[in-house]
N, C-alpha and C. Protein backbone atom coordinates (compact mmCIF):
# COMPACT_ATOMS: atom_id res chain seq x y z
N UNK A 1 12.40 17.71 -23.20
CA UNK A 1 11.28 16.92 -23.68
C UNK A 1 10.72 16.11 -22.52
N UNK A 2 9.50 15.95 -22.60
CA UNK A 2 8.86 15.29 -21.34
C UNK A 2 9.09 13.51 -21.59
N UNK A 3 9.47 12.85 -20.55
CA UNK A 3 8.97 11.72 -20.64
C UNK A 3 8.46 10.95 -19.53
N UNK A 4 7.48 9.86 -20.04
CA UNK A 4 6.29 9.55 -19.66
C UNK A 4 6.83 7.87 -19.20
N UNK A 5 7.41 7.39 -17.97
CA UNK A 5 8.19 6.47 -17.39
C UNK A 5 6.48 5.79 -16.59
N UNK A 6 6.09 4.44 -17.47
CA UNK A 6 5.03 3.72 -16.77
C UNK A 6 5.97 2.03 -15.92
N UNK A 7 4.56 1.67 -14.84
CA UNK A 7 5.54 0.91 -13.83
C UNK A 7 3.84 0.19 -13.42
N UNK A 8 4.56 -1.15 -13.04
CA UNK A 8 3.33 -2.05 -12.21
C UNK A 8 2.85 -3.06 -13.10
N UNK A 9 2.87 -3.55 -14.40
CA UNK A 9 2.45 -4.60 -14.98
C UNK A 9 2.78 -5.46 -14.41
N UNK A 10 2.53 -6.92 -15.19
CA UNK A 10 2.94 -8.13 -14.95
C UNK A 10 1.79 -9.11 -15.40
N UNK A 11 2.08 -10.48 -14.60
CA UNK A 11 1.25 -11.03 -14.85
C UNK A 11 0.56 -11.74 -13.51
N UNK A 12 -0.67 -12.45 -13.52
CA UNK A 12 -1.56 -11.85 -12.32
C UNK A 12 -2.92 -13.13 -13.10
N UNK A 13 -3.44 -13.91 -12.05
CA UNK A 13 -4.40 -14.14 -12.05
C UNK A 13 -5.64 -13.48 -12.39
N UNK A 14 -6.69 -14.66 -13.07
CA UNK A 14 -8.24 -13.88 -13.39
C UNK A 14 -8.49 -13.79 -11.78
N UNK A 15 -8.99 -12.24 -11.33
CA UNK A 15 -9.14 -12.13 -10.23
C UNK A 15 -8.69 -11.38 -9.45
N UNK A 16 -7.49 -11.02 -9.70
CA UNK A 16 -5.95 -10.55 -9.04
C UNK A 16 -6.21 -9.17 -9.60
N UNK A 17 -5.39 -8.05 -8.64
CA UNK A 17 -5.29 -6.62 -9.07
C UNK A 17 -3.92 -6.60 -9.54
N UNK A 18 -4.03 -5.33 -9.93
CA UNK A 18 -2.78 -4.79 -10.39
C UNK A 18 -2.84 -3.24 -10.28
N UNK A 19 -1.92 -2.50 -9.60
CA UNK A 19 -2.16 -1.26 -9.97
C UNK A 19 -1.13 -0.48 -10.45
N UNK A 20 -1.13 0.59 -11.81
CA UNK A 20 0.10 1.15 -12.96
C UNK A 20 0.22 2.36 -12.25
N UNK A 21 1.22 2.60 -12.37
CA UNK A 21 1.79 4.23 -12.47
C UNK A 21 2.55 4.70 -13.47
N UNK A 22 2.49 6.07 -13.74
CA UNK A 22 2.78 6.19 -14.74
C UNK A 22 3.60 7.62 -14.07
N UNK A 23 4.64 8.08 -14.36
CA UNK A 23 4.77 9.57 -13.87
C UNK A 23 5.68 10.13 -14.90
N UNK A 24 5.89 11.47 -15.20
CA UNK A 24 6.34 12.38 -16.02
C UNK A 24 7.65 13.10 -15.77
N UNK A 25 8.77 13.29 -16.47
CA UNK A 25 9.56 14.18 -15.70
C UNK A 25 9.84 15.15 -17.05
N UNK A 26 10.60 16.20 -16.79
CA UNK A 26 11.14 17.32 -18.09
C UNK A 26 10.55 18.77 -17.82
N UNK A 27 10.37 19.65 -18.64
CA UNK A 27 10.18 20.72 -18.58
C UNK A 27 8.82 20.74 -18.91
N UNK A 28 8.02 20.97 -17.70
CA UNK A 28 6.39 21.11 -18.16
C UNK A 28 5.89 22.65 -17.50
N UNK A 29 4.96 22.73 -17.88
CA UNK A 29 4.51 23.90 -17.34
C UNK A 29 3.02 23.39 -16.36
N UNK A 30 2.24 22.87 -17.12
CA UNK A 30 1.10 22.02 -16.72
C UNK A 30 0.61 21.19 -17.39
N UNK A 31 0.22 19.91 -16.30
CA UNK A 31 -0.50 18.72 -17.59
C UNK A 31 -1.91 18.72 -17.54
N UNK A 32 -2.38 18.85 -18.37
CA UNK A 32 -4.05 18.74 -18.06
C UNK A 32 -4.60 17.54 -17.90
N UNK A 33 -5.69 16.63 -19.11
CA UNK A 33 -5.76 15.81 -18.76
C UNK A 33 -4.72 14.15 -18.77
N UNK A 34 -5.27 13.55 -18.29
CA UNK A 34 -4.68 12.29 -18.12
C UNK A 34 -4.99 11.14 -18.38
N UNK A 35 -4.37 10.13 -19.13
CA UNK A 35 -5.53 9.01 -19.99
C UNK A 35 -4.83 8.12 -19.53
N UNK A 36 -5.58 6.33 -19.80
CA UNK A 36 -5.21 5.49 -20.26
C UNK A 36 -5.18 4.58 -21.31
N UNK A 37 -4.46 4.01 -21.95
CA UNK A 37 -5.24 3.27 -23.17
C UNK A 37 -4.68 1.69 -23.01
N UNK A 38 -5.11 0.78 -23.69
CA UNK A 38 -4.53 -0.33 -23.75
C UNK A 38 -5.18 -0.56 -24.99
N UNK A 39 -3.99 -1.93 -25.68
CA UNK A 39 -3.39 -2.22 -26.88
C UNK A 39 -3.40 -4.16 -26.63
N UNK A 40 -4.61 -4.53 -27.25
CA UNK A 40 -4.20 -6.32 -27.37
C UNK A 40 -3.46 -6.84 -28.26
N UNK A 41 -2.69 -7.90 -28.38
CA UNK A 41 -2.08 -8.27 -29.70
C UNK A 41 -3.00 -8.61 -30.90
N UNK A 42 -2.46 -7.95 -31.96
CA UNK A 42 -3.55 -7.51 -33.15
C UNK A 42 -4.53 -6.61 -33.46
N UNK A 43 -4.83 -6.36 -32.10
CA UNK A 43 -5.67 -5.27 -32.10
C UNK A 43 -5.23 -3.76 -32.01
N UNK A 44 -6.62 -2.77 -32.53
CA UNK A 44 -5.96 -1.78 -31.95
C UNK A 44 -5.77 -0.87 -31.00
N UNK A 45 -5.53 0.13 -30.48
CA UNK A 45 -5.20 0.45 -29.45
C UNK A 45 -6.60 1.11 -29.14
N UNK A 46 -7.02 1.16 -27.79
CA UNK A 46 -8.44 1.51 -27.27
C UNK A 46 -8.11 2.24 -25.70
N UNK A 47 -9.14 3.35 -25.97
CA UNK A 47 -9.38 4.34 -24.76
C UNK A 47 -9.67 3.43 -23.54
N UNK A 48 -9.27 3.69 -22.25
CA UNK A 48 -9.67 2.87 -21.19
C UNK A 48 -10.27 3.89 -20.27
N UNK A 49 -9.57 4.41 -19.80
CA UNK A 49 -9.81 5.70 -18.68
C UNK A 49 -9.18 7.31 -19.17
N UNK A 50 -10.15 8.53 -18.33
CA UNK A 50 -9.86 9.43 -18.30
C UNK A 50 -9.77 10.21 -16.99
N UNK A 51 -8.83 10.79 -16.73
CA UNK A 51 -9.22 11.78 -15.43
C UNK A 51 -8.29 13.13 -15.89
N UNK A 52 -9.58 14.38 -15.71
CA UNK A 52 -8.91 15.83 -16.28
C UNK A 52 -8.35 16.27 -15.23
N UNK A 53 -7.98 17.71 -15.15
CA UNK A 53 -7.22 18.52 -14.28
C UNK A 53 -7.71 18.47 -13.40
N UNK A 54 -9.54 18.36 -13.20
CA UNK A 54 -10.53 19.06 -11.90
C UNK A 54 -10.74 17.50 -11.46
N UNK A 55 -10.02 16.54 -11.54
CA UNK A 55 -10.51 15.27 -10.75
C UNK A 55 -11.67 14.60 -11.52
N UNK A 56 -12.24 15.00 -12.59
CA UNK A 56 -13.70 13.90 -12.67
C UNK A 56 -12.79 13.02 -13.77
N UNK A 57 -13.58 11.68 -13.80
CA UNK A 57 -13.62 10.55 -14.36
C UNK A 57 -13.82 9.97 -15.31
N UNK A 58 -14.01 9.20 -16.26
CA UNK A 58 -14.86 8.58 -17.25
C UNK A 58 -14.09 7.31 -17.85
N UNK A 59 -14.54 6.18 -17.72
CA UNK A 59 -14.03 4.57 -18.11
C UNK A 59 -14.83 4.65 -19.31
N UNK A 60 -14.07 3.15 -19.74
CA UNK A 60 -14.85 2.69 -20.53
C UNK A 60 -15.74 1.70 -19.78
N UNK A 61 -16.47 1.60 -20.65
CA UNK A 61 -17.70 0.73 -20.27
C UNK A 61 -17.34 -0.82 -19.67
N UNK A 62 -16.46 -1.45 -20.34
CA UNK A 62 -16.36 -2.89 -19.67
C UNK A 62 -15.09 -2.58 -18.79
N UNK A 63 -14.68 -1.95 -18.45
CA UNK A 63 -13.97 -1.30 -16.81
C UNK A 63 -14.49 -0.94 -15.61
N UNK A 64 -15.85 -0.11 -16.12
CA UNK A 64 -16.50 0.49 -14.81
C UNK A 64 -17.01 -0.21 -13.44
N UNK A 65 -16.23 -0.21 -12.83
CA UNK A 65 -16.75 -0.69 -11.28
C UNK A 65 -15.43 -1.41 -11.06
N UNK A 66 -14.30 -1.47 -11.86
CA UNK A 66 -12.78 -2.59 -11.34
C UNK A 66 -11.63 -1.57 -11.81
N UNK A 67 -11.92 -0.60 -12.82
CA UNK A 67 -10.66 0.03 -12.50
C UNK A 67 -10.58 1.46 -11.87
N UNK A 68 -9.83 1.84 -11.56
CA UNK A 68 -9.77 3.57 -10.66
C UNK A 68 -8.60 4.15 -10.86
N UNK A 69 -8.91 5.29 -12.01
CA UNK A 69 -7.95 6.11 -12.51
C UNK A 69 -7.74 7.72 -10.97
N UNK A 70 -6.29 8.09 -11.18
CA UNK A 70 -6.32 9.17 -9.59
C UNK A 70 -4.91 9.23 -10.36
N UNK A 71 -5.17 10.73 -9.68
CA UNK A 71 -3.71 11.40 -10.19
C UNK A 71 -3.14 11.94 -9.01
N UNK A 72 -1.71 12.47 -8.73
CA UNK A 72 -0.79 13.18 -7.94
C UNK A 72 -0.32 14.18 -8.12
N UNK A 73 -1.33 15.15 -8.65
CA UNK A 73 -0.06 16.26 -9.63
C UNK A 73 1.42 16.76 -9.10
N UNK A 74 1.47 17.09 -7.50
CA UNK A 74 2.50 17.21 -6.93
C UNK A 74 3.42 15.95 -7.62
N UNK A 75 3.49 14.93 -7.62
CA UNK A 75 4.16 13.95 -8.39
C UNK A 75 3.90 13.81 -9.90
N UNK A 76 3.17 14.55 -10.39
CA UNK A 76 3.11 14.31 -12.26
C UNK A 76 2.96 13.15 -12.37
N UNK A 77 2.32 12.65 -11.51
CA UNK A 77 1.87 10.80 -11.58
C UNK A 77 0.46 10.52 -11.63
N UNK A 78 0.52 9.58 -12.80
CA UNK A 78 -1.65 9.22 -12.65
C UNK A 78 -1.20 7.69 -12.60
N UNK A 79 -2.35 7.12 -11.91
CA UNK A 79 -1.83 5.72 -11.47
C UNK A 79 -3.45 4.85 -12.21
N UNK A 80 -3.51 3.80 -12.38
CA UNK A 80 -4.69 2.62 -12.85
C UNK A 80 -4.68 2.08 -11.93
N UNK A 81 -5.56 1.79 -10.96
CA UNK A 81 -5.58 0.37 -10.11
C UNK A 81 -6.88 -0.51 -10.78
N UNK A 82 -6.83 -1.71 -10.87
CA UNK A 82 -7.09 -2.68 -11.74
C UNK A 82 -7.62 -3.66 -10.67
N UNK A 83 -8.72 -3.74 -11.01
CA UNK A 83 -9.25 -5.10 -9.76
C UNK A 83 -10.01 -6.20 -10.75
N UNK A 84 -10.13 -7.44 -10.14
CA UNK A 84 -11.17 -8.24 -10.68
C UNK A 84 -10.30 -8.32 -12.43
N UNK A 85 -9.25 -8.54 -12.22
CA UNK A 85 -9.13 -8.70 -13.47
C UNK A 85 -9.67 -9.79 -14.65
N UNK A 86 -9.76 -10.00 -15.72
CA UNK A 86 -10.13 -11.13 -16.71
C UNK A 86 -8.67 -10.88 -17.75
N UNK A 87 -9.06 -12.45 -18.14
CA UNK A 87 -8.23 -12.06 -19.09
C UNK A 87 -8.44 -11.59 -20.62
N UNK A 88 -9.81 -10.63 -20.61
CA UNK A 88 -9.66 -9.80 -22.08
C UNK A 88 -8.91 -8.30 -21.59
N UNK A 89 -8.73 -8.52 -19.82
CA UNK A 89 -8.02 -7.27 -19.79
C UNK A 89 -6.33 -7.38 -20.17
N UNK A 90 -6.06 -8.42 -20.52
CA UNK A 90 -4.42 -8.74 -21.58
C UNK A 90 -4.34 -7.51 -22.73
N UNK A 91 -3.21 -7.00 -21.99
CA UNK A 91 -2.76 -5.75 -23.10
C UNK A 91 -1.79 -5.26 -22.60
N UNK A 92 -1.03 -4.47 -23.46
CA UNK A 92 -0.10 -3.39 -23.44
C UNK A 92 -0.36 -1.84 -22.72
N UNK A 93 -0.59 -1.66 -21.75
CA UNK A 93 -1.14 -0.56 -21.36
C UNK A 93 -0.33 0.72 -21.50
N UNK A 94 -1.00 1.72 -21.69
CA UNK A 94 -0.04 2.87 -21.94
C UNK A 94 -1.21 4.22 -21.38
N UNK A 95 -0.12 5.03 -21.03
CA UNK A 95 -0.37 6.26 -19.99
C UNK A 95 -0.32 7.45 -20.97
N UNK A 96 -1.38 8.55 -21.51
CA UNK A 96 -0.98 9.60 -22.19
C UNK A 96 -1.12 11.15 -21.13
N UNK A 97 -0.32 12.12 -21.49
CA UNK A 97 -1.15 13.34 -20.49
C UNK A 97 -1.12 14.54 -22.10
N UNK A 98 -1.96 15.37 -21.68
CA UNK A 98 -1.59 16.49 -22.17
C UNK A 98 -0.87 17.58 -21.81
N UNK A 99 0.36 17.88 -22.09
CA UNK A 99 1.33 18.35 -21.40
C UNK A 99 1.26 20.11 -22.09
N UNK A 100 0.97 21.20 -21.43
CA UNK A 100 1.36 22.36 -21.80
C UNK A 100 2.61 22.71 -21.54
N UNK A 101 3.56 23.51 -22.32
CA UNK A 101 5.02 23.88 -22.50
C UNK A 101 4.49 25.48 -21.53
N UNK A 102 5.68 26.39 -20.85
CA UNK A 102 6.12 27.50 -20.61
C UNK A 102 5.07 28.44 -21.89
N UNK A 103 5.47 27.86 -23.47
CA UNK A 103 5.25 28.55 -24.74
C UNK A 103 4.21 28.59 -24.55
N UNK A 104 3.16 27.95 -24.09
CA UNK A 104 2.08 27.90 -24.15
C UNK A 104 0.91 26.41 -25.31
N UNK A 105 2.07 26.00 -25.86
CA UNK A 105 1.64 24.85 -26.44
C UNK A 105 1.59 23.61 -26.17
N UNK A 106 0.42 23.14 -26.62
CA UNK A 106 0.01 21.97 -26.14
C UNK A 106 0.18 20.54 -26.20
N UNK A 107 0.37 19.63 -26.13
CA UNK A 107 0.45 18.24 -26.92
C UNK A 107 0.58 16.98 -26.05
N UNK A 108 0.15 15.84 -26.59
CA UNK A 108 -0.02 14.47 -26.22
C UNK A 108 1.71 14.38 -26.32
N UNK A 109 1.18 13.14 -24.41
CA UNK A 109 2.53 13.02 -24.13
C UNK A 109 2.43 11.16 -24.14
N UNK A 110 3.48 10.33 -24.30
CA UNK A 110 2.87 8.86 -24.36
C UNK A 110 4.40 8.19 -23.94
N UNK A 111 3.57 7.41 -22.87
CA UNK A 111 4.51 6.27 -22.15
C UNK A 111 4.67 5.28 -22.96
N UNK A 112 6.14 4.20 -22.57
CA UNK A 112 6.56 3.53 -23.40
C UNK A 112 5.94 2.56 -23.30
N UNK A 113 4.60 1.87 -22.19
CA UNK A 113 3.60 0.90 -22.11
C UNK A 113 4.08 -0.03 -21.11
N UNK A 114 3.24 -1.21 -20.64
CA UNK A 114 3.24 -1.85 -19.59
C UNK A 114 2.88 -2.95 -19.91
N UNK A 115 3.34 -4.17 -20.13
CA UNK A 115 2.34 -5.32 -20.20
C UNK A 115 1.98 -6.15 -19.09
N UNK A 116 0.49 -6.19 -18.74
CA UNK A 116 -0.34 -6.96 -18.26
C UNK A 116 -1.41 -7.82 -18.84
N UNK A 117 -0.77 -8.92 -18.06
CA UNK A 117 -1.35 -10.43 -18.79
C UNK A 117 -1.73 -10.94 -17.32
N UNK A 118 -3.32 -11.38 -17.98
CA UNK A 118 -4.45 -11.81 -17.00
C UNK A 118 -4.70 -13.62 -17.44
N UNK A 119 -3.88 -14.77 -16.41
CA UNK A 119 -4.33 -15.57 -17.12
C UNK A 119 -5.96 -16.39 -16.44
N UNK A 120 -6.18 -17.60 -16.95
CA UNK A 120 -7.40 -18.02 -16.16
C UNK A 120 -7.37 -19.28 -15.62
């Protein structure tokens, strides 16, 4: 079974970076794409970043221009670097991939999360 081992939270000034990694180990065949999501207390959990197999991109909207999703496939690692933080970026962050098996089947893979807390 794959698992999905995330690293780099904490806590960090409005202002301050932070950057996550997330990397994979187990029996994979290939991961396609690669996400991020984060999770506030009470809230629910929300898309942050994407980066597919071929390298392109896509944030969410109140991210674009401070965070930068990049992957390693040689390492099965996709990393967040986080700049300019605020603190509505306070959350639980978590790393998903889509992991194909040998079998040929597909499925969401999900890290056990990260907390980063932005104070002001």
């Amino acid at each position: 079974q794959v698992q999905l081992v995330e690293s780099g939270g904490g806590l960090v000034q409005a202002g301050g970076s932070l950057r996550l990694s997330c990397a994979a180990s187990g029996s994979i065949f290939r991961i396609g794409a690669m996400a991020w999501y984060r999770q506030a207390p009470g809230k629910q959990r929300e898309w942050v970043a994407t980066i597919t197999s071929g390298g392109s991109t896509n944030y969410l909207d109140s991210v674009k221009g401070r965070f930068a999703i990049s992957r390693d496939n040689a390492k099965n690692t996709v990393y967040l670097q986080i700049n300019s933080l605020k603190p509505e970026d306070t959350a639980v962050y978590y790393c998903k991939f889509v992991i194909t098996t040998w079998s040929g089947a597909s499925y969401d893979s999900w890290g056990q999360g990260t907390q980063v807390t932005v104070s002001s």
